[in-house]
C-alpha atoms as a PDB file:
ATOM      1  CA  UNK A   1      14.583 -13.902  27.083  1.00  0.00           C
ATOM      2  CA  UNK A   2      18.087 -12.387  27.577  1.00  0.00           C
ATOM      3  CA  UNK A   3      18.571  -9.577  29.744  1.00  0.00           C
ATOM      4  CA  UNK A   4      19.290  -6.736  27.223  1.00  0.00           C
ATOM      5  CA  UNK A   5      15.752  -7.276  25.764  1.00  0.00           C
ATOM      6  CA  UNK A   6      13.376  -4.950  27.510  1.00  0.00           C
ATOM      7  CA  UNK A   7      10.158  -7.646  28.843  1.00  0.00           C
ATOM      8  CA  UNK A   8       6.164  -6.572  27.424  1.00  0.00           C
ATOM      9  CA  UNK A   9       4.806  -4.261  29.527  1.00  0.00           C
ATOM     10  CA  UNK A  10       3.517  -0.787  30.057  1.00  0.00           C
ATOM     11  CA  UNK A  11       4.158   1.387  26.673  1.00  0.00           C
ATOM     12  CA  UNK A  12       4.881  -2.116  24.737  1.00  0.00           C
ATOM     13  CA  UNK A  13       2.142  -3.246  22.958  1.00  0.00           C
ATOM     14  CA  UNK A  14       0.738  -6.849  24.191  1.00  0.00           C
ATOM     15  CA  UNK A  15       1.872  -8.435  20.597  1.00  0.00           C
ATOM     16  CA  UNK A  16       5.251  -6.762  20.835  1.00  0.00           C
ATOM     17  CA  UNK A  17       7.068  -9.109  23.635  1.00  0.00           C
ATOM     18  CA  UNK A  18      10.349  -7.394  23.137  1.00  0.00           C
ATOM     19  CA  UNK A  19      12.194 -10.817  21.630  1.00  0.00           C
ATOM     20  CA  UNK A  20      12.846  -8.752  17.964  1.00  0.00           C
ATOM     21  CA  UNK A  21      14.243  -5.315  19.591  1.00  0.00           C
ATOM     22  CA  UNK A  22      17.834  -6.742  18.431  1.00  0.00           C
ATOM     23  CA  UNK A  23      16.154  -7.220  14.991  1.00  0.00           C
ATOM     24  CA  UNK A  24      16.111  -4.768  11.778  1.00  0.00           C
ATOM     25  CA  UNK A  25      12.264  -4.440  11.208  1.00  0.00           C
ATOM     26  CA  UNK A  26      10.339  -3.026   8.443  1.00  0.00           C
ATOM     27  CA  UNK A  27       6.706  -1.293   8.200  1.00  0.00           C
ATOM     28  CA  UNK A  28       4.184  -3.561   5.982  1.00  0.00           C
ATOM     29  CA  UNK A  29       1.537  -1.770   3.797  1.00  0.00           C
ATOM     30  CA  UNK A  30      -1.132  -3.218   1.591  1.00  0.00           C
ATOM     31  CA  UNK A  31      -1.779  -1.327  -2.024  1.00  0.00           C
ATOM     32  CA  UNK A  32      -4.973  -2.252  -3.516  1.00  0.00           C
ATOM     33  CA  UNK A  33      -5.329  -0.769  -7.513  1.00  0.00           C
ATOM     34  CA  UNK A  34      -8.517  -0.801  -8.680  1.00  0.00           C
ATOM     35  CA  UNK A  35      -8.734  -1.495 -12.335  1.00  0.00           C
ATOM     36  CA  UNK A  36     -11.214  -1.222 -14.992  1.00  0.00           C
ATOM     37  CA  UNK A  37     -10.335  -1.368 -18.534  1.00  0.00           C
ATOM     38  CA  UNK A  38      -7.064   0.077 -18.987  1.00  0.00           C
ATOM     39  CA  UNK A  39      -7.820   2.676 -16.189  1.00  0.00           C
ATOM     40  CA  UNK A  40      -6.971   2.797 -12.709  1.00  0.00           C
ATOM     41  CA  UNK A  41      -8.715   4.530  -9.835  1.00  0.00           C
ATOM     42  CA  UNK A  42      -6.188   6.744  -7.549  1.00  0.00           C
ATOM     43  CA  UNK A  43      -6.949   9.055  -4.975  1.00  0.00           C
ATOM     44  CA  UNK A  44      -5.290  13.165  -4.398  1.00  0.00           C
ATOM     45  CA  UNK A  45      -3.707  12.867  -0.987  1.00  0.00           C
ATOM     46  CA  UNK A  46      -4.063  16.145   1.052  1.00  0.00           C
ATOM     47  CA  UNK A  47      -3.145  16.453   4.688  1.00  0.00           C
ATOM     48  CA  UNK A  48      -1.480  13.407   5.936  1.00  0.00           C
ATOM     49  CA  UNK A  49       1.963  14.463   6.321  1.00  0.00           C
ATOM     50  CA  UNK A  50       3.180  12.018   3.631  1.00  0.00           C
ATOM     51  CA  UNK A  51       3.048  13.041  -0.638  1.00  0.00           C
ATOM     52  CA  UNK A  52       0.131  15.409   0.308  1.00  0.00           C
ATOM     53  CA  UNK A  53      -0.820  16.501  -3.567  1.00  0.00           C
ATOM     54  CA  UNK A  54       0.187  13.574  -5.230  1.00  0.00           C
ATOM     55  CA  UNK A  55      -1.881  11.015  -6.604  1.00  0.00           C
ATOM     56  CA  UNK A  56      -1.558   7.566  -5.424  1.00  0.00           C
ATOM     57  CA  UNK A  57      -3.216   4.027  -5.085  1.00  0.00           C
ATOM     58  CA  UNK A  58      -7.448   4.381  -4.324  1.00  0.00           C
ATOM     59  CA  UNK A  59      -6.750   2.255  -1.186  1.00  0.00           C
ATOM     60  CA  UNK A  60      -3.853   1.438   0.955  1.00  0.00           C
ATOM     61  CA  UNK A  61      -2.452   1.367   4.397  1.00  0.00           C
ATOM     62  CA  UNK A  62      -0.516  -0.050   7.475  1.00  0.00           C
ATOM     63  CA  UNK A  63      -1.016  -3.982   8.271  1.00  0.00           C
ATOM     64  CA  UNK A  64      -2.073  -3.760  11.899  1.00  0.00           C
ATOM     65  CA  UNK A  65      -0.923  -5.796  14.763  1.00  0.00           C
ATOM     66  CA  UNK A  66      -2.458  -9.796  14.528  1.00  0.00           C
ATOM     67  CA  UNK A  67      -3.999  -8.610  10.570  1.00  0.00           C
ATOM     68  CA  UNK A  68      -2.927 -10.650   7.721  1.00  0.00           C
ATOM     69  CA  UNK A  69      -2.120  -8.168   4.248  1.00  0.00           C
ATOM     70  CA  UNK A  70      -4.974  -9.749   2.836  1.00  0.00           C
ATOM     71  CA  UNK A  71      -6.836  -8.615   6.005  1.00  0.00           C
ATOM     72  CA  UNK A  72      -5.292  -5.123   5.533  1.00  0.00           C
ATOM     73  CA  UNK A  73      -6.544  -4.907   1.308  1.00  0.00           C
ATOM     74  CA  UNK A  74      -9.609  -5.636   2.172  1.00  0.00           C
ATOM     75  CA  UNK A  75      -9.742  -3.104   5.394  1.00  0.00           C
ATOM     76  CA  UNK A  76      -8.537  -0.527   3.531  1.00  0.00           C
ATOM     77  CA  UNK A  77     -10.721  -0.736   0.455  1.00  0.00           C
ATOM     78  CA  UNK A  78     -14.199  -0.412   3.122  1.00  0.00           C
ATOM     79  CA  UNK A  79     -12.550   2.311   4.997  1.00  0.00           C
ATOM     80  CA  UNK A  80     -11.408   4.389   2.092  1.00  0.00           C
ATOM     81  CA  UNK A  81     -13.668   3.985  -0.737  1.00  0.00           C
ATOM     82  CA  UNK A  82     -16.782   2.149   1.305  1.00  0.00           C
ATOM     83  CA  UNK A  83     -17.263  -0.928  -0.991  1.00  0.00           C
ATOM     84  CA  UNK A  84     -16.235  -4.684  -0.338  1.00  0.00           C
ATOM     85  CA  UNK A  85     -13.721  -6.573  -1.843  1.00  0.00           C
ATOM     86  CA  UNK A  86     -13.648 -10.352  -1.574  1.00  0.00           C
ATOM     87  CA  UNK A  87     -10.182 -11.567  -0.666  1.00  0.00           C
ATOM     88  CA  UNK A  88     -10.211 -13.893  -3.982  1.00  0.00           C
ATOM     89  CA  UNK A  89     -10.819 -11.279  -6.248  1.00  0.00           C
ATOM     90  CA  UNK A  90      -7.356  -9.716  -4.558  1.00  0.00           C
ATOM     91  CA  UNK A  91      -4.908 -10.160  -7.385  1.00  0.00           C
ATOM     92  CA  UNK A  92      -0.844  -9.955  -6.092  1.00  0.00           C
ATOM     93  CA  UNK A  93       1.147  -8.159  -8.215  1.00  0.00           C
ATOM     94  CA  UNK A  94       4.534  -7.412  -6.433  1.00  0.00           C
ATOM     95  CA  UNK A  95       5.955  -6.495  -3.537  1.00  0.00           C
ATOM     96  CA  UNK A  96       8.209  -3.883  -2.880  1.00  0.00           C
ATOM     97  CA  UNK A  97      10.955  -3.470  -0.673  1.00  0.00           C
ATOM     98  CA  UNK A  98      11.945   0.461  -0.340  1.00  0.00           C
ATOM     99  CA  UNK A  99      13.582   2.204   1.826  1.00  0.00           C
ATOM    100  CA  UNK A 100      15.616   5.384   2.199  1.00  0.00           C
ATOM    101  CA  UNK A 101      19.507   4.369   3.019  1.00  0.00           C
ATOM    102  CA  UNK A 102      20.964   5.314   6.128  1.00  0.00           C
ATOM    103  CA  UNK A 103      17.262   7.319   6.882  1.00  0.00           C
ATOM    104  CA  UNK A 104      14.930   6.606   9.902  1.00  0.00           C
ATOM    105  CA  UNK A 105      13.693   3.271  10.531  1.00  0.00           C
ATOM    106  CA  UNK A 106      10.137   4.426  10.124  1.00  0.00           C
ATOM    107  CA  UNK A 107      10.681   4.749   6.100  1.00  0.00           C
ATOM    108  CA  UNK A 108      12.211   0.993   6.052  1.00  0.00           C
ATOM    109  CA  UNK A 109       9.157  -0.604   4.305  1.00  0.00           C
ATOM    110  CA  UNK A 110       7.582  -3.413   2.695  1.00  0.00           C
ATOM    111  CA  UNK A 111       4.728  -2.704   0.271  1.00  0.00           C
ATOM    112  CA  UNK A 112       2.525  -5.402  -0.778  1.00  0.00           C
ATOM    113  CA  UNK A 113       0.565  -4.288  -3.973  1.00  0.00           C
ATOM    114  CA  UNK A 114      -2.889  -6.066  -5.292  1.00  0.00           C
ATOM    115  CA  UNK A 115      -5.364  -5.188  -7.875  1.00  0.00           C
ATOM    116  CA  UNK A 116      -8.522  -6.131  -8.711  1.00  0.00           C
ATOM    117  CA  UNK A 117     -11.419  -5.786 -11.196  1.00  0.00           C
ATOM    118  CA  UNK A 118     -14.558  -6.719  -8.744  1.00  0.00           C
ATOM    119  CA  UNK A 119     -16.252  -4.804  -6.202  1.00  0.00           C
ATOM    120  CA  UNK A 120     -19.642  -5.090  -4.140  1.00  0.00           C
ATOM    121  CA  UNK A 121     -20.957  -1.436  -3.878  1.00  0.00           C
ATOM    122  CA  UNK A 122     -20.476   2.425  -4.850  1.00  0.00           C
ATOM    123  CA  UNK A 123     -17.206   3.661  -4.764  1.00  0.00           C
ATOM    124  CA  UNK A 124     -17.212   7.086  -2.521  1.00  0.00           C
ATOM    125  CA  UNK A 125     -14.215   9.118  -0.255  1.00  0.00           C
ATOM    126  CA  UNK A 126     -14.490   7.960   3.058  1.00  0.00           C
ATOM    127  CA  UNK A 127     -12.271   9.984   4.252  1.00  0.00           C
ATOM    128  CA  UNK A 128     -12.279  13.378   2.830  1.00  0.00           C
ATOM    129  CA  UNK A 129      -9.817  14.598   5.122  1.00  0.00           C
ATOM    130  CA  UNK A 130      -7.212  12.370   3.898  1.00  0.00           C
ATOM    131  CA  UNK A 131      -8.447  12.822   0.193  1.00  0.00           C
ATOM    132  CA  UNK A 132      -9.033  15.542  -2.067  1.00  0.00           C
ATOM    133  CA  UNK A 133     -10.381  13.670  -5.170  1.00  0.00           C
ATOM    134  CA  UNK A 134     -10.910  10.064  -6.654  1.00  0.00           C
ATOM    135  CA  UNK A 135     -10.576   9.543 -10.403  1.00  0.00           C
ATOM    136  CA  UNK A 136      -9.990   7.007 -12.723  1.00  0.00           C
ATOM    137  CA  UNK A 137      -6.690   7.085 -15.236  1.00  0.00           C
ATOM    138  CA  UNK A 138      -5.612   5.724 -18.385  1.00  0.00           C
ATOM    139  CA  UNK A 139      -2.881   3.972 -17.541  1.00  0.00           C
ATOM    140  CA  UNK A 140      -1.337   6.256 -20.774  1.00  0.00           C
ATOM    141  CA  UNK A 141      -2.143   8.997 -19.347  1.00  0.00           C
ATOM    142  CA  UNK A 142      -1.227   8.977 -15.543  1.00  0.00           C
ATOM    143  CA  UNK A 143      -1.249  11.978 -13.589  1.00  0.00           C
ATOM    144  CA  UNK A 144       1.391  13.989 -12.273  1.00  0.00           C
ATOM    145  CA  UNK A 145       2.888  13.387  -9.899  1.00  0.00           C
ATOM    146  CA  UNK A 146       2.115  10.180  -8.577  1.00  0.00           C
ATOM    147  CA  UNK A 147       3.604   9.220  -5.508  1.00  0.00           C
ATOM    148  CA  UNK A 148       7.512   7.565  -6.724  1.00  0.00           C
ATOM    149  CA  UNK A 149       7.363   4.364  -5.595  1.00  0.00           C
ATOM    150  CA  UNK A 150       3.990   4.141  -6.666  1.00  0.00           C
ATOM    151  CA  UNK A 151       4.846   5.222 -10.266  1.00  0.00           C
ATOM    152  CA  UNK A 152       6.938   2.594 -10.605  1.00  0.00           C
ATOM    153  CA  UNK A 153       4.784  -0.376 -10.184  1.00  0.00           C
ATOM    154  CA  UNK A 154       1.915   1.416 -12.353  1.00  0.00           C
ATOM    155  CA  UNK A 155       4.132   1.487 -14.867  1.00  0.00           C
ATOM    156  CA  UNK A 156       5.709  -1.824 -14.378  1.00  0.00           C
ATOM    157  CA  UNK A 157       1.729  -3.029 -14.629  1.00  0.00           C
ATOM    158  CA  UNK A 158       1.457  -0.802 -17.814  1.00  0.00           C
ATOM    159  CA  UNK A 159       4.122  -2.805 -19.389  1.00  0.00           C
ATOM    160  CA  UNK A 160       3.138  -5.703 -18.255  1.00  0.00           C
ATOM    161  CA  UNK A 161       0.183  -5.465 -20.219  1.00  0.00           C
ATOM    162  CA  UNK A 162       1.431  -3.731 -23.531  1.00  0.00           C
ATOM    163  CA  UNK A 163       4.441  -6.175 -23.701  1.00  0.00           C
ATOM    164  CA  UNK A 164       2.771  -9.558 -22.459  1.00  0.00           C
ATOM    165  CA  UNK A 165       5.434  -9.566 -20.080  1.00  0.00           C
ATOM    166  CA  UNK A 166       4.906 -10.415 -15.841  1.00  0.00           C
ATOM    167  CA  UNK A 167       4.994  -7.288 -12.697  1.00  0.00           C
ATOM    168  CA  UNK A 168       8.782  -8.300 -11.695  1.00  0.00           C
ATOM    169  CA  UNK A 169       7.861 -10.716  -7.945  1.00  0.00           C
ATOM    170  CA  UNK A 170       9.987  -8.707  -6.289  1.00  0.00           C
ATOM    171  CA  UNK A 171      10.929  -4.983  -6.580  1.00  0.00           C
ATOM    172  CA  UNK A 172      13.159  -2.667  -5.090  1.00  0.00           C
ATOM    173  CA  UNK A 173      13.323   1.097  -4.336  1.00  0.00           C
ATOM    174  CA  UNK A 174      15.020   3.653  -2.817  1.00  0.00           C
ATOM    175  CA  UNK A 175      18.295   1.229  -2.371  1.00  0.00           C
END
């Protein structure tokens, strides 16, 4: 390790050895849409410092330290809406790079979004705090507003599916 690389210890969490402090980093996120017949499910956020009163994905959230973004889809889905989803039944759509230029490192992320049609169990807030409401939306008639980056995969799925045409792999945002 060279010397201008601070070594793990107190403070540092035991994954983060210090070796990628010279490196640009970005946050990961899994996005999991549930879908049912041209609808998708999407939850009000309220009090989480971030979009509070917009609508976004049901299910989504930080990968954690040693999870895989599979790992993290699945997580997220039980914690938020308290039903299982079987990591096959996790369709990828895109992923999304986004950032804000020249902003805080904190907002350099990359969003991994899924969807999928099958779930074991009821759907239900978990985590009222965090949500004020869970409905389902015609992808037609989306409701406003809808977090940005957000908006613009829904409606990259939307015309995926009116035009027979593929999510793009790879999107971009913010840049």
């Amino acid at each position: 390790m060279s010397a201008d690389v601070p070594p793990a210890g107190p403070g540092r969490a035991s994954w983060d050895d210090g070796s990628a402090d010279h490196r640009f980093r970005v946050v990961p996120a899994a996005y999991v849409y549930l879908r049912r017949e041209g609808q998708v499910l999407l939850q009000l956020r309220q009090r989480t410092g971030y979009m509070d009163g917009h609508w976004a994905a049901a299910a989504a959230g930080h990968v954690e330290a040693g999870e895989s973004v599979t790992g993290a889809a699945v997580r997220e889905v039980a914690e938020e809406l308290g039903v299982e989803v079987d990591p096959a039944d996790l369709v990828p759509v895109t992923t999304l790079h986004r950032g804000q230029p020249g902003g805080p490192a904190l907002e350099q992320r990359v969003d991994f979004f899924f969807t999928t049609t099958r779930w074991a169990g009821e759907l239900q807030i978990l985590e009222p705090e965090k949500s004020a409401d869970l409905r389902w939306f015609s992808f037609v008639a989306l409701p406003e507003p809808v977090v940005p980056h957000e908006l613009a995969v829904l409606r990259a799925l939307h015309d995926a599916g009116r035009h027979g045409t593929r999510v793009p792999p790879v999107m971009t945002f913010g840049f």
